[in-house]
Protein backbone atom coordinates (compact mmCIF):
# COMPACT_ATOMS: atom_id res chain seq x y z
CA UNK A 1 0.51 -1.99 16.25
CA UNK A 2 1.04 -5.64 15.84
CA UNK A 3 4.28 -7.00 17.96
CA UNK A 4 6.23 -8.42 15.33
CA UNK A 5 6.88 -4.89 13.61
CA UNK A 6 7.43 -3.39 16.79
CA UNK A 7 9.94 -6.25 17.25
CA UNK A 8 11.43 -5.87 13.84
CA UNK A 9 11.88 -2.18 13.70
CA UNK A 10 12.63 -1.22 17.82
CA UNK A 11 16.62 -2.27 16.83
CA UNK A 12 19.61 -1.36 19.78
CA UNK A 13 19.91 2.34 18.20
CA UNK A 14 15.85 2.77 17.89
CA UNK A 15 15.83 1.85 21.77
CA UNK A 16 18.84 4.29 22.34
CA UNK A 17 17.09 7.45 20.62
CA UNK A 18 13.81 6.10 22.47
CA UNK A 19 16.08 6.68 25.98
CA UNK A 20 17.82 10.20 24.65
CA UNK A 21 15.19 11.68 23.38
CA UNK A 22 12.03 9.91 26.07
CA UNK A 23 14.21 8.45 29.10
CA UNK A 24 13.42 5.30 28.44
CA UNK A 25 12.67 2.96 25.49
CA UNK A 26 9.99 0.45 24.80
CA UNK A 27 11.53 -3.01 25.22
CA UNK A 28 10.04 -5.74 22.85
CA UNK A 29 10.50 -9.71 23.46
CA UNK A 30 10.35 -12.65 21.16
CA UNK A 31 7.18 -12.65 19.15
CA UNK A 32 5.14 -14.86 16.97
CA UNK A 33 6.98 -15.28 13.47
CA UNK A 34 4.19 -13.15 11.59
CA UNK A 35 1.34 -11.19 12.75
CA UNK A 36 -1.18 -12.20 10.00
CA UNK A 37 -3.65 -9.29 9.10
CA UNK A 38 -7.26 -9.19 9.83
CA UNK A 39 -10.43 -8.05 8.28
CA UNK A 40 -9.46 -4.28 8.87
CA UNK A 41 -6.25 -4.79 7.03
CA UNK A 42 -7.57 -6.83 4.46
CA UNK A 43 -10.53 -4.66 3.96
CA UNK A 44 -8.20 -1.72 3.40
CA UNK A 45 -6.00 -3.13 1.15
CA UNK A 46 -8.58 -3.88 -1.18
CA UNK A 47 -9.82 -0.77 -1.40
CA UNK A 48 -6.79 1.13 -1.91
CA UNK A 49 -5.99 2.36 -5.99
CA UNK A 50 -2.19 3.09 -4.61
CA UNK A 51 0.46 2.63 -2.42
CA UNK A 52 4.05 2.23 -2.22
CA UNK A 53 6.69 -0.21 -2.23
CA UNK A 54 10.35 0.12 -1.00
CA UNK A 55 13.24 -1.90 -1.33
CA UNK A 56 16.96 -1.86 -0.34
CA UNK A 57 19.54 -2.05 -2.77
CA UNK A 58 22.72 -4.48 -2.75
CA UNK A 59 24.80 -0.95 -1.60
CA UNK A 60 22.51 -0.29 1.46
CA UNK A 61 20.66 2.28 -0.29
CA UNK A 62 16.74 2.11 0.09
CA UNK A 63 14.26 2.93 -2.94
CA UNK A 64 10.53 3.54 -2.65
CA UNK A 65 8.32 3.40 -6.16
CA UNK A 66 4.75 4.06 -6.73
CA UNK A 67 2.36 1.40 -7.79
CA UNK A 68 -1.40 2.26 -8.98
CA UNK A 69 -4.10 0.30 -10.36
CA UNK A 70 -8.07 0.08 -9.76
CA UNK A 71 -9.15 -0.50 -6.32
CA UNK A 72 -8.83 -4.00 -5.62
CA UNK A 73 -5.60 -4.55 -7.61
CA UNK A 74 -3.80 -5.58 -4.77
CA UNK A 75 -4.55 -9.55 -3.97
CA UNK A 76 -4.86 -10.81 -0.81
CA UNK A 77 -4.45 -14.55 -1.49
CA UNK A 78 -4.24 -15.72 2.50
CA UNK A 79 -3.71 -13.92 5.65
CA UNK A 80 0.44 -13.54 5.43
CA UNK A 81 0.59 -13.62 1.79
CA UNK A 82 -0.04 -10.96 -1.04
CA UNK A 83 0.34 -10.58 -4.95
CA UNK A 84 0.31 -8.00 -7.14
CA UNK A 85 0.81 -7.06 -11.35
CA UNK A 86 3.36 -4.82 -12.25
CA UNK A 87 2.79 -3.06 -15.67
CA UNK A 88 5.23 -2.13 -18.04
CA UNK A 89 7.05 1.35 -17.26
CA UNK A 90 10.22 3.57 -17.08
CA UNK A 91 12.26 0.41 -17.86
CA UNK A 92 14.83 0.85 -14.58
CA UNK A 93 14.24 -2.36 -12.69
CA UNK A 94 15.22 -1.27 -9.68
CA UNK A 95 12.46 -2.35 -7.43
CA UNK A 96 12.95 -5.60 -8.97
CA UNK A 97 16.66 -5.64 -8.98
CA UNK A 98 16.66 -4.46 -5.37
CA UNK A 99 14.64 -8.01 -4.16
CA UNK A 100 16.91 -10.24 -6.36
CA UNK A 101 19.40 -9.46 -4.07
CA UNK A 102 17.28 -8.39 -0.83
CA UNK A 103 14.12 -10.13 -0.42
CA UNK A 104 12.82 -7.22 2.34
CA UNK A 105 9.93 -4.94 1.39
CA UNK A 106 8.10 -2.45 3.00
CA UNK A 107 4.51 -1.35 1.26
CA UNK A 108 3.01 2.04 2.76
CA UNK A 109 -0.90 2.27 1.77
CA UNK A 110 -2.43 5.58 2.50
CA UNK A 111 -6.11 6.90 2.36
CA UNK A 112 -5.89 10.25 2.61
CA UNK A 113 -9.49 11.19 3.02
CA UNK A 114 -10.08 9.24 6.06
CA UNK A 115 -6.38 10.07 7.46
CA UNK A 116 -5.24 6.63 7.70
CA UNK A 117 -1.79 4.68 7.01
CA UNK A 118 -0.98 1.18 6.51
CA UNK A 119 2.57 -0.22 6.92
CA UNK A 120 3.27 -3.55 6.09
CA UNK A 121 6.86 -5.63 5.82
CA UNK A 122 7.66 -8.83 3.83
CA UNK A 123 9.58 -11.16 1.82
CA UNK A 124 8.74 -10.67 -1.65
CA UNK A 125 9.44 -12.01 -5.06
CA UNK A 126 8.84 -11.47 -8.56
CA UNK A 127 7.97 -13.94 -11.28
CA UNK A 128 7.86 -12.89 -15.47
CA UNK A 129 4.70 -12.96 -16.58
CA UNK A 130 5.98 -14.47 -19.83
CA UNK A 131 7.35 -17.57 -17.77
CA UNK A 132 4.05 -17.05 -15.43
CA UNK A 133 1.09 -16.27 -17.55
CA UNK A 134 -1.28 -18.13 -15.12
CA UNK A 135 -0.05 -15.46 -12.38
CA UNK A 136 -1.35 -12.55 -14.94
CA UNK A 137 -4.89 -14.08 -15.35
CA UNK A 138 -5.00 -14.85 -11.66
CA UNK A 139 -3.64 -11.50 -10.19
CA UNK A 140 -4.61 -8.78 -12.56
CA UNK A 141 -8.07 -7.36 -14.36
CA UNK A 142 -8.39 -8.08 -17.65
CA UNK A 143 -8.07 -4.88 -19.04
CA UNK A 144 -4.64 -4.37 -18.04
CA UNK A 145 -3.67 -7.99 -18.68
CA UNK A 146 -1.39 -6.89 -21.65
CA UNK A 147 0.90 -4.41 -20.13
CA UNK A 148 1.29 -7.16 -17.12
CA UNK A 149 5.11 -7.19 -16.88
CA UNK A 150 5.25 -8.76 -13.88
CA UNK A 151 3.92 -10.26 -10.69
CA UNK A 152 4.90 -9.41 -7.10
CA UNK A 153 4.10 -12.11 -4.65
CA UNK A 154 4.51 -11.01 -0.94
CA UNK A 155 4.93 -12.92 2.25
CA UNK A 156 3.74 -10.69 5.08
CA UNK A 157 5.47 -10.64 8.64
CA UNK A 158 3.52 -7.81 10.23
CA UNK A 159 1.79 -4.28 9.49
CA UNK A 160 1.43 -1.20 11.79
CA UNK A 161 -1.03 1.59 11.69
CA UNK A 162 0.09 4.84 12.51
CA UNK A 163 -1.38 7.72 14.20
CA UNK A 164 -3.52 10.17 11.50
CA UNK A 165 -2.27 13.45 13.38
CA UNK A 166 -0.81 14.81 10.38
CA UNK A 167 -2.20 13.21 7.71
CA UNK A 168 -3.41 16.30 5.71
CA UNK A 169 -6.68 14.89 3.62
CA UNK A 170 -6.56 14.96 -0.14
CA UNK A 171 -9.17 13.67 -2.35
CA UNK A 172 -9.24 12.07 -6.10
CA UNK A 173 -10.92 13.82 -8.92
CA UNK A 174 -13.23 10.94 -8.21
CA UNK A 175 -14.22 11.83 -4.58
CA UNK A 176 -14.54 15.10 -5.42
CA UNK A 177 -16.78 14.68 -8.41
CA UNK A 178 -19.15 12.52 -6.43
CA UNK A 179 -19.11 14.99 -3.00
CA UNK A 180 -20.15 17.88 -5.33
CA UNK A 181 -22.18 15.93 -8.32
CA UNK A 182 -25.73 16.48 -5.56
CA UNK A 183 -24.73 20.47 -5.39
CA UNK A 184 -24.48 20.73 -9.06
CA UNK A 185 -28.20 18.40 -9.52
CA UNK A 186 -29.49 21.16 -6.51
CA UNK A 187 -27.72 24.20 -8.81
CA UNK A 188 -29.25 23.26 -11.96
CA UNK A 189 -32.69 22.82 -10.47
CA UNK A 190 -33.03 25.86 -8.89
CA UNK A 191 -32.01 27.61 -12.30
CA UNK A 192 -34.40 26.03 -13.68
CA UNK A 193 -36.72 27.57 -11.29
CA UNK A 194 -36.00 30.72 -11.50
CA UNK A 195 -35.98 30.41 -15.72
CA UNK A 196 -39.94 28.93 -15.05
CA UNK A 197 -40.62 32.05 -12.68
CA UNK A 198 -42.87 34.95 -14.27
């Protein structure tokens, strides 16, 4: 876990459960300003197809929303910074609303297959693609360049991994079509076998 989040998230009443519920709480000191991600992070990231994003309204509220896309459709531009295209939708704004007034994001990447989590907190903000067009063509695949609404360009402070203990794996239609595409080839061959037997 890299200090800053720990830093960010142990707050007074974190550390007080921490002592109620453990008998003692993990202090944190002063940290770097951002814990820039490495290659595992960055490797991950890119090959996620999902994740979410969550937000906290101007009441105090927070929001999470799913965002999808081929893998690879989140950008990492640089170490501490991160952009992705938001396509057209339900219409609500709310994510968007949300970091007009609070610039503080958390994005939650999960591969369920491998049981693994990503956590990562930032500063983001969003720019029109209509103003922005150059953002579209430089953050998003050309096949889903026209239902580009937006662009979400994130300033990392730190990321955590968490523990897979109960991460139950789940798999795409994908992953499941390519574990069991070799045991239908086998199948059909050995039907064909026993069609060419006497």
């Amino acid at each position: 876990m890299a200090e800053k989040f720990l830093e960010i998230a142990f707050t007074d009443s974190v550390q007080r459960a921490q002592e109620h519920y453990f008998g003692s709480s993990q202090r944190i000191h002063a940290t770097e300003a951002t814990d820039p991600l490495t290659e595992d992070e960055i490797t991950f990231i890119h090959s996620r197809d999902s994740f979410y994003v969550a937000t906290v309204s101007e009441s105090g509220w927070p929001y999470m929303q799913h965002r999808g896309g081929k893998p690879g459709f989140m950008n990492v531009t640089s170490p501490t910074s991160l952009a992705f295209a938001d396509y057209k939708g339900n219409r609500q704004m709310i994510s968007t609303g949300n970091l007009a007034a609070n610039d503080r994001v958390l994005l939650f990447l999960m591969d369920y297959p491998n049981r693994q989590r990503l956590k990562i907190l930032g500063h983001a903000r969003v720019e029109d693609a209509h103003v922005h067009p150059e953002l579209v063509t430089k953050f998003s695949m050309p096949d889903v360049q026209r239902i580009v609404e937006r662009v979400f360009l994130v300033e990392v402070v730190s990321f955590d991994w968490n523990c897979p203990k109960y991460i139950t794996p789940r798999y795409t239609a994908a992953e499941v079509e390519k574990a069991v595409s070799p045991l239908r080839r086998r199948i059909a061959e050995l039907e064909a076998q026993l069609k060419a037997t006497p």
